[in-house]
Protein backbone atom coordinates (compact mmCIF):
# COMPACT_ATOMS: atom_id res chain seq x y z
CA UNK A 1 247.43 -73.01 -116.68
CA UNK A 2 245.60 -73.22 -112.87
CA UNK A 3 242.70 -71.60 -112.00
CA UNK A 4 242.19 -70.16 -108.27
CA UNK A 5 238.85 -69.87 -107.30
CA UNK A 6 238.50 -67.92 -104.29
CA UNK A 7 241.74 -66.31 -104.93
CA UNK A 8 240.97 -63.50 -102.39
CA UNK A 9 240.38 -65.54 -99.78
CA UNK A 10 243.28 -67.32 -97.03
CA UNK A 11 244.24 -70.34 -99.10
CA UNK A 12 243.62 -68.91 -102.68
CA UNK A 13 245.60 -65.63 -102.27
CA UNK A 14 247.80 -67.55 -100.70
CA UNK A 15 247.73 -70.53 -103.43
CA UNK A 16 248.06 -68.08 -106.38
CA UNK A 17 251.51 -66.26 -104.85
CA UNK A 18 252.66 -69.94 -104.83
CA UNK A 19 251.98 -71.22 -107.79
CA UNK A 20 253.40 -67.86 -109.61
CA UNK A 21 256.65 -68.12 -107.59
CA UNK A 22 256.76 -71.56 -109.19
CA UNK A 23 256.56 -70.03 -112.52
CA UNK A 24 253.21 -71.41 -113.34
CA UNK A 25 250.30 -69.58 -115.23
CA UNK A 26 247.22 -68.92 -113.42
CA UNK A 27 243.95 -67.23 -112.91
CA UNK A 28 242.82 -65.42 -110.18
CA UNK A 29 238.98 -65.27 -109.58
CA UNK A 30 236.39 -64.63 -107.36
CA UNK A 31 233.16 -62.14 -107.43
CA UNK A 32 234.69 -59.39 -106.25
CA UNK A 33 238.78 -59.77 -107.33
CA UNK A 34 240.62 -56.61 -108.30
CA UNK A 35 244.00 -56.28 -110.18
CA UNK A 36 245.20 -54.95 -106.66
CA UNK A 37 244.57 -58.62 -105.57
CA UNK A 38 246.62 -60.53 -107.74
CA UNK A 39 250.66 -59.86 -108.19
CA UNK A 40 252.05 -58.38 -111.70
CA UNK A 41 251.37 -60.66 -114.28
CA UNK A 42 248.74 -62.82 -113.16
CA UNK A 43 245.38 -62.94 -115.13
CA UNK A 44 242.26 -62.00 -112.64
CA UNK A 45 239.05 -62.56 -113.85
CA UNK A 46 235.24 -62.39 -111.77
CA UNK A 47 232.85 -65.25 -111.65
CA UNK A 48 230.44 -66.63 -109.27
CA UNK A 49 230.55 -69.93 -108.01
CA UNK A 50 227.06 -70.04 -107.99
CA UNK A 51 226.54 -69.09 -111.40
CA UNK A 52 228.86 -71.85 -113.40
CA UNK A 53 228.11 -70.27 -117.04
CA UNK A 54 230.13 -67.12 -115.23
CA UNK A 55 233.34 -69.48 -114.92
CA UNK A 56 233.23 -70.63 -119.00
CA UNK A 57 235.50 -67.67 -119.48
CA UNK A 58 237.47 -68.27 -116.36
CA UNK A 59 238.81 -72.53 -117.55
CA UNK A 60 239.60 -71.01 -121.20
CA UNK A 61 243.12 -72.77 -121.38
CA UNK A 62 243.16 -74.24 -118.09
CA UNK A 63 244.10 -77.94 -117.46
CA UNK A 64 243.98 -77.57 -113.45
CA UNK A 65 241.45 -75.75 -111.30
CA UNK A 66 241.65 -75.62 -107.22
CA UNK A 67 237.56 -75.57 -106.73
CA UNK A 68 237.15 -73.66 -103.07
CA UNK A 69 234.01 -75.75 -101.58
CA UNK A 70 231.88 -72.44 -101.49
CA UNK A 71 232.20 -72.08 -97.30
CA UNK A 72 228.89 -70.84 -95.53
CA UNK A 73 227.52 -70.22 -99.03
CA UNK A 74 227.86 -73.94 -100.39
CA UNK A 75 224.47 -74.59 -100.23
CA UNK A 76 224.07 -72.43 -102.93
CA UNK A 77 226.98 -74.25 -105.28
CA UNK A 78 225.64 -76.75 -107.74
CA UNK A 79 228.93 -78.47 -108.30
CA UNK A 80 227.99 -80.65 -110.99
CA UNK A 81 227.35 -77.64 -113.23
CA UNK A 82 231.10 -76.27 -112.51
CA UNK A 83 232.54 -79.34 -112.60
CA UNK A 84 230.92 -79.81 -116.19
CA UNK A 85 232.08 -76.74 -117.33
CA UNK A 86 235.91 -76.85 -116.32
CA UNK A 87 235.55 -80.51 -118.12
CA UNK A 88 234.57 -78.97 -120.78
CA UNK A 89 236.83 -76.36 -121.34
CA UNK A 90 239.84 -78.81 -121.24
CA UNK A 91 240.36 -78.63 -117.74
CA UNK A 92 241.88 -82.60 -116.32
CA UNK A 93 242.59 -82.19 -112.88
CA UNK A 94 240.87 -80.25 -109.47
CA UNK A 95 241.73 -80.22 -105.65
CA UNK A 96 238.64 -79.06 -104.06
CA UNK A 97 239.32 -77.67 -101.02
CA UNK A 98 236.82 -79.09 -98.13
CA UNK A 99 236.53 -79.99 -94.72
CA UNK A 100 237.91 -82.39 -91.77
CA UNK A 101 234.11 -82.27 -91.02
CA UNK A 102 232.87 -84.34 -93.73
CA UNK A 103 234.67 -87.34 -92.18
CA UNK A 104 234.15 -86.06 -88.46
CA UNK A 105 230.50 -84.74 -88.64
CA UNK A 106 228.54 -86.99 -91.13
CA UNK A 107 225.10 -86.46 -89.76
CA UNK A 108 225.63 -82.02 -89.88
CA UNK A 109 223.56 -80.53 -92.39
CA UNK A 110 226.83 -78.16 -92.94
CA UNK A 111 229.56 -80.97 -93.11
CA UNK A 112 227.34 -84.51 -94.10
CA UNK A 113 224.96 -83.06 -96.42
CA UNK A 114 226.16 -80.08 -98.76
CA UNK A 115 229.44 -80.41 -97.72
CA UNK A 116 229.50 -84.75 -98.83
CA UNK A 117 227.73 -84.18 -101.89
CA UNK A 118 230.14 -81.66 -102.98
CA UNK A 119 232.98 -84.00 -102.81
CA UNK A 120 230.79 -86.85 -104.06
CA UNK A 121 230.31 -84.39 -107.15
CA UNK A 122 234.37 -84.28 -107.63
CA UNK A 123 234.75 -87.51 -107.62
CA UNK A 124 231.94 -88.46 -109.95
CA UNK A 125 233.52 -85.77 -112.06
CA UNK A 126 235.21 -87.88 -114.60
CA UNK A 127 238.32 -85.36 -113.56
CA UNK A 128 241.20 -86.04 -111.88
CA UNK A 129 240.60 -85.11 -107.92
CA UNK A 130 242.17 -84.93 -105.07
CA UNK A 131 240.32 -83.40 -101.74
CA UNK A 132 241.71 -81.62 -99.11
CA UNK A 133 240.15 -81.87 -95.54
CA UNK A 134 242.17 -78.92 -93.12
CA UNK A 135 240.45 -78.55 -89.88
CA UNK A 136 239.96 -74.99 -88.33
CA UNK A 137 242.78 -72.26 -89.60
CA UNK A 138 245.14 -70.22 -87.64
CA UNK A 139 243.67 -67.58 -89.46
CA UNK A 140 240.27 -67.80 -87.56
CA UNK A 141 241.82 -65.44 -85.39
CA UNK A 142 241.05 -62.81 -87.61
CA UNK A 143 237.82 -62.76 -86.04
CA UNK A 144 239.38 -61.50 -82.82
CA UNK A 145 241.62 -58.85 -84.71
CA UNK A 146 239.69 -55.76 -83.82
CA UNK A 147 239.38 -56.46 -80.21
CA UNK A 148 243.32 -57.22 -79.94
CA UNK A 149 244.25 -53.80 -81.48
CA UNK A 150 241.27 -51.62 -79.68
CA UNK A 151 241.39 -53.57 -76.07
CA UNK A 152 244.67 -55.94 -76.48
CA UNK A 153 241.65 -58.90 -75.53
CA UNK A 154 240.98 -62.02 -77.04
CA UNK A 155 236.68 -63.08 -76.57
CA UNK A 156 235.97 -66.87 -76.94
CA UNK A 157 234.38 -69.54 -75.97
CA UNK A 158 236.41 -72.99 -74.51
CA UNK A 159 239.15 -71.37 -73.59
CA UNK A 160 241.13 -74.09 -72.72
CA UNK A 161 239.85 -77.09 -75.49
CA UNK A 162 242.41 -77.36 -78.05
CA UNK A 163 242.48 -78.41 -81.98
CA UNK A 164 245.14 -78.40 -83.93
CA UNK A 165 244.83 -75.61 -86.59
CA UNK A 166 246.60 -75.19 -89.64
CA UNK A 167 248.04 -72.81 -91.28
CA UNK A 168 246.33 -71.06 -94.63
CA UNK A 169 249.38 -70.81 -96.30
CA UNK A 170 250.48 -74.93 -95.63
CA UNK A 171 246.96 -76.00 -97.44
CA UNK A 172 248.00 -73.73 -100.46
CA UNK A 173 251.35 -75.35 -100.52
CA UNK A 174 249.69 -78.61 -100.48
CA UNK A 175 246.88 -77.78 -103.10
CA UNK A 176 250.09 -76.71 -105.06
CA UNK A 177 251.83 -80.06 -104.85
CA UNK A 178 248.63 -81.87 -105.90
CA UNK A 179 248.00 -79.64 -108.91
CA UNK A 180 251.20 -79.97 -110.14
CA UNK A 181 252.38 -82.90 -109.67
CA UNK A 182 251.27 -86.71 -110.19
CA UNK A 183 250.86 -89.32 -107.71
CA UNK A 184 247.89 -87.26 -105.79
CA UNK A 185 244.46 -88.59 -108.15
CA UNK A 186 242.08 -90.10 -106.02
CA UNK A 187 243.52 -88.79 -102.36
CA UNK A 188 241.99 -87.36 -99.71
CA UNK A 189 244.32 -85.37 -97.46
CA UNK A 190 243.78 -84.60 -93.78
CA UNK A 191 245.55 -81.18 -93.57
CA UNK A 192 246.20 -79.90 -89.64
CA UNK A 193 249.06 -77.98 -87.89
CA UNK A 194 251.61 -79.42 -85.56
CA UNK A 195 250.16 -79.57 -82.26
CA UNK A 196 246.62 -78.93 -80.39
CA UNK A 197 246.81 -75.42 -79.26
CA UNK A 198 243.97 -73.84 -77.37
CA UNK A 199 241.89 -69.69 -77.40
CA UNK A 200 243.84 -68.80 -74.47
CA UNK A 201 247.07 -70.32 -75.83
CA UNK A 202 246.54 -68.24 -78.99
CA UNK A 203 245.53 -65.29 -77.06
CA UNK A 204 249.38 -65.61 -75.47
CA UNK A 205 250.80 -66.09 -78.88
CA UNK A 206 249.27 -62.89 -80.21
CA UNK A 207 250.45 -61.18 -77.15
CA UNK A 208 253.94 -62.47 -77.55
CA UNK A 209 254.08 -61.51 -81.19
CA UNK A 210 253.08 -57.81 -80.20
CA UNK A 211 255.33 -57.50 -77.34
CA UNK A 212 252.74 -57.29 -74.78
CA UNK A 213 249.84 -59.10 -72.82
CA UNK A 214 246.88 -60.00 -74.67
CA UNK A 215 244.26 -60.65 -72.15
CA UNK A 216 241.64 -63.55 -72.70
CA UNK A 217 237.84 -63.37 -72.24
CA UNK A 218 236.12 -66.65 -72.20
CA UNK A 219 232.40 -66.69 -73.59
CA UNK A 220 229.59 -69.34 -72.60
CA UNK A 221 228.51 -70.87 -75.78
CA UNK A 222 225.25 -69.00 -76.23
CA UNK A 223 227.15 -65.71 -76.35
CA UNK A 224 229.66 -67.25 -78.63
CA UNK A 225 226.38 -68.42 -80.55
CA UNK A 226 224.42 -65.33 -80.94
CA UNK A 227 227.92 -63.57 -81.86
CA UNK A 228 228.74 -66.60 -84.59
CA UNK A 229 224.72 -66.04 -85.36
CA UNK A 230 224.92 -62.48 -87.16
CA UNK A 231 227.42 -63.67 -90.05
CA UNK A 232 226.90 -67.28 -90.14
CA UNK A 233 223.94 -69.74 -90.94
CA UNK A 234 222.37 -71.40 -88.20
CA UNK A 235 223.63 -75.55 -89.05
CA UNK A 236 226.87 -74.13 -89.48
CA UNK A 237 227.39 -72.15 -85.95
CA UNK A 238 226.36 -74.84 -84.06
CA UNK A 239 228.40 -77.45 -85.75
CA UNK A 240 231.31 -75.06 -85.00
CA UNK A 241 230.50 -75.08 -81.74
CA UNK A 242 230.33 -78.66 -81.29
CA UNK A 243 233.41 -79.28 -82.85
CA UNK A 244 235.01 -76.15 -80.50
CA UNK A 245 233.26 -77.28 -77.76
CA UNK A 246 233.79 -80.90 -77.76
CA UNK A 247 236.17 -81.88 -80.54
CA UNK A 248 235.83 -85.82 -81.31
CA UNK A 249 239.53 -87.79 -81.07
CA UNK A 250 239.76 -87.53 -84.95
CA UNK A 251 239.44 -83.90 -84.79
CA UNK A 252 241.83 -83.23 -81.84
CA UNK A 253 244.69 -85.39 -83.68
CA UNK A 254 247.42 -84.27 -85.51
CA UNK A 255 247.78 -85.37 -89.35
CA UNK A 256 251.15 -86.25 -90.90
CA UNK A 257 249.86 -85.33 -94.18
CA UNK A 258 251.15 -81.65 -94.84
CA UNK A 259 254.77 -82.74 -93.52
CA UNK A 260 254.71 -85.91 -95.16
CA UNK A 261 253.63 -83.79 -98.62
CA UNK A 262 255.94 -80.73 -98.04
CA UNK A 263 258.97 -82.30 -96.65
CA UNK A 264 259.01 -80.15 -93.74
CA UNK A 265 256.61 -79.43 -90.20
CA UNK A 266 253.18 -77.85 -90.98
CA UNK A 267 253.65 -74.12 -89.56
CA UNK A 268 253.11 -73.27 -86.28
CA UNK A 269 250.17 -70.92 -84.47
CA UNK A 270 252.53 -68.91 -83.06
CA UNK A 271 254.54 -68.47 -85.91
CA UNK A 272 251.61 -67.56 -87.97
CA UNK A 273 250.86 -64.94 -85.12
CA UNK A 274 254.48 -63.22 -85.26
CA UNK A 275 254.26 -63.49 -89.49
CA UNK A 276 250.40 -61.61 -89.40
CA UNK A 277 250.85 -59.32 -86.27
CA UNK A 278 250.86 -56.40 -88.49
CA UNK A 279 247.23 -56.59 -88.69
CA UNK A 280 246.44 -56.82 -84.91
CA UNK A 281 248.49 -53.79 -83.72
């Protein structure tokens, strides 16, 4: 059996439906995860990250566990603790899903301090571990979802600087291949899409995938920063913004990881845009 930690998030909602379509037994959990989250027959179950003894319950029966790296609240994560705990509940193998960043920005506080020391933690684990390291996700463009169905715009900053974003649902395929299969202990995995694509480029997709013109606003970074400011800590916006602003060669190039893992082309932006319009009309 798997466990899904943030299962109600992009990649874990997305990771459960795949591993259940493969026929596997998992559960679902997060703090907040309701049967309505999960499909028919999966077992759902809320914990806290930041409380390990809430996740004992959670690994009973569980050889595999896909450990989410905690996001903007990592800091509060003590990874040692839940890494003990699966161990100890039988659990052998985890792909902890983390960040390009920890390889691109080693001196951030958000990326080279609590983001490193949770992957030193999974490797120290005595588990087997394998890391996954997307950049920023298609699905970002959530963010921009109310202002494409109330205004058809699109508000960001650096219009035209462009990384190349993966996919949600081609890191769950991927975390799926590494927790159930062999060959994948001790790999770190650079997970990207297929091609640098820029805000105003995905403005146009969106627009496209609605059937008509999405227009695009470009910000100056300190409105982009006292926007990012009101949901995200401090060390984290402005390492966004950095890497937005003024992505470094390693985080403008394009990985051959998720092809090379899942036989096929990571997904594209715009494909992702036709596949999720529904929720920007």
């Amino acid at each position: 059996m798997y466990v899904v930690t943030g299962a109600t998030g992009n990649v874990g909602r997305a990771l459960v439906r795949t591993l259940v379509a493969a026929g596997e037994r998992t559960t679902a959990t997060s703090r907040s995860i309701a049967e309505a989250d999960v499909p028919d027959g999966v077992r759902h179950r809320r914990a806290d990250l930041a409380d390990a003894e809430s996740l004992r319950p959670v690994f009973d029966g569980a050889t595999g566990l896909f450990l989410q790296n905690g996001g903007p609240s990592a800091h509060l994560l003590s990874p040692q603790d839940i890494l003990g705990v699966a161990k100890a509940a039988g659990v052998e193998r985890v792909v902890l899903l983390s960040s390009q960043g920890i390889a691109t920005r080693p001196d951030s506080a958000s990326h080279g301090g609590v983001g490193r020391a949770i992957e030193d933690a999974v490797r120290q684990s005595g588990l087997a571990w394998t890391i996954l390291r997307p950049g920023g996700f298609h699905s970002n463009a959530y963010a921009w979802a109310e202002s494409v169905r109330t205004r058809r715009t699109v508000t960001a900053p650096f219009g035209d600087t462009g990384l190349p974003t993966v996919d949600p649902a081609d890191i769950a395929e991927v975390a799926a291949v590494a927790l159930r299969e062999d060959g994948h202990g001790g790999r770190s995995y650079e997970l990207t899409g297929p091609a640098p694509t820029t805000p105003r480029q995905q403005a146009a997709a969106l627009g496209d995938a609605l059937g008509e013109p999405v227009r695009f606003v470009e910000q100056t970074r300190e409105e982009a920063r006292a926007a990012m400011l009101r949901f995200m800590p401090e060390p984290v916006v402005d390492t966004t913004l950095d890497i937005l602003g003024a992505p470094t060669p390693a985080e403008r190039l394009v990985s051959p990881d998720v092809a090379h893992l899942l036989g096929r082309p990571p997904r594209t932006f715009a494909a992702w845009a036709r596949e999720h319009a529904s929720r920007f009309r």
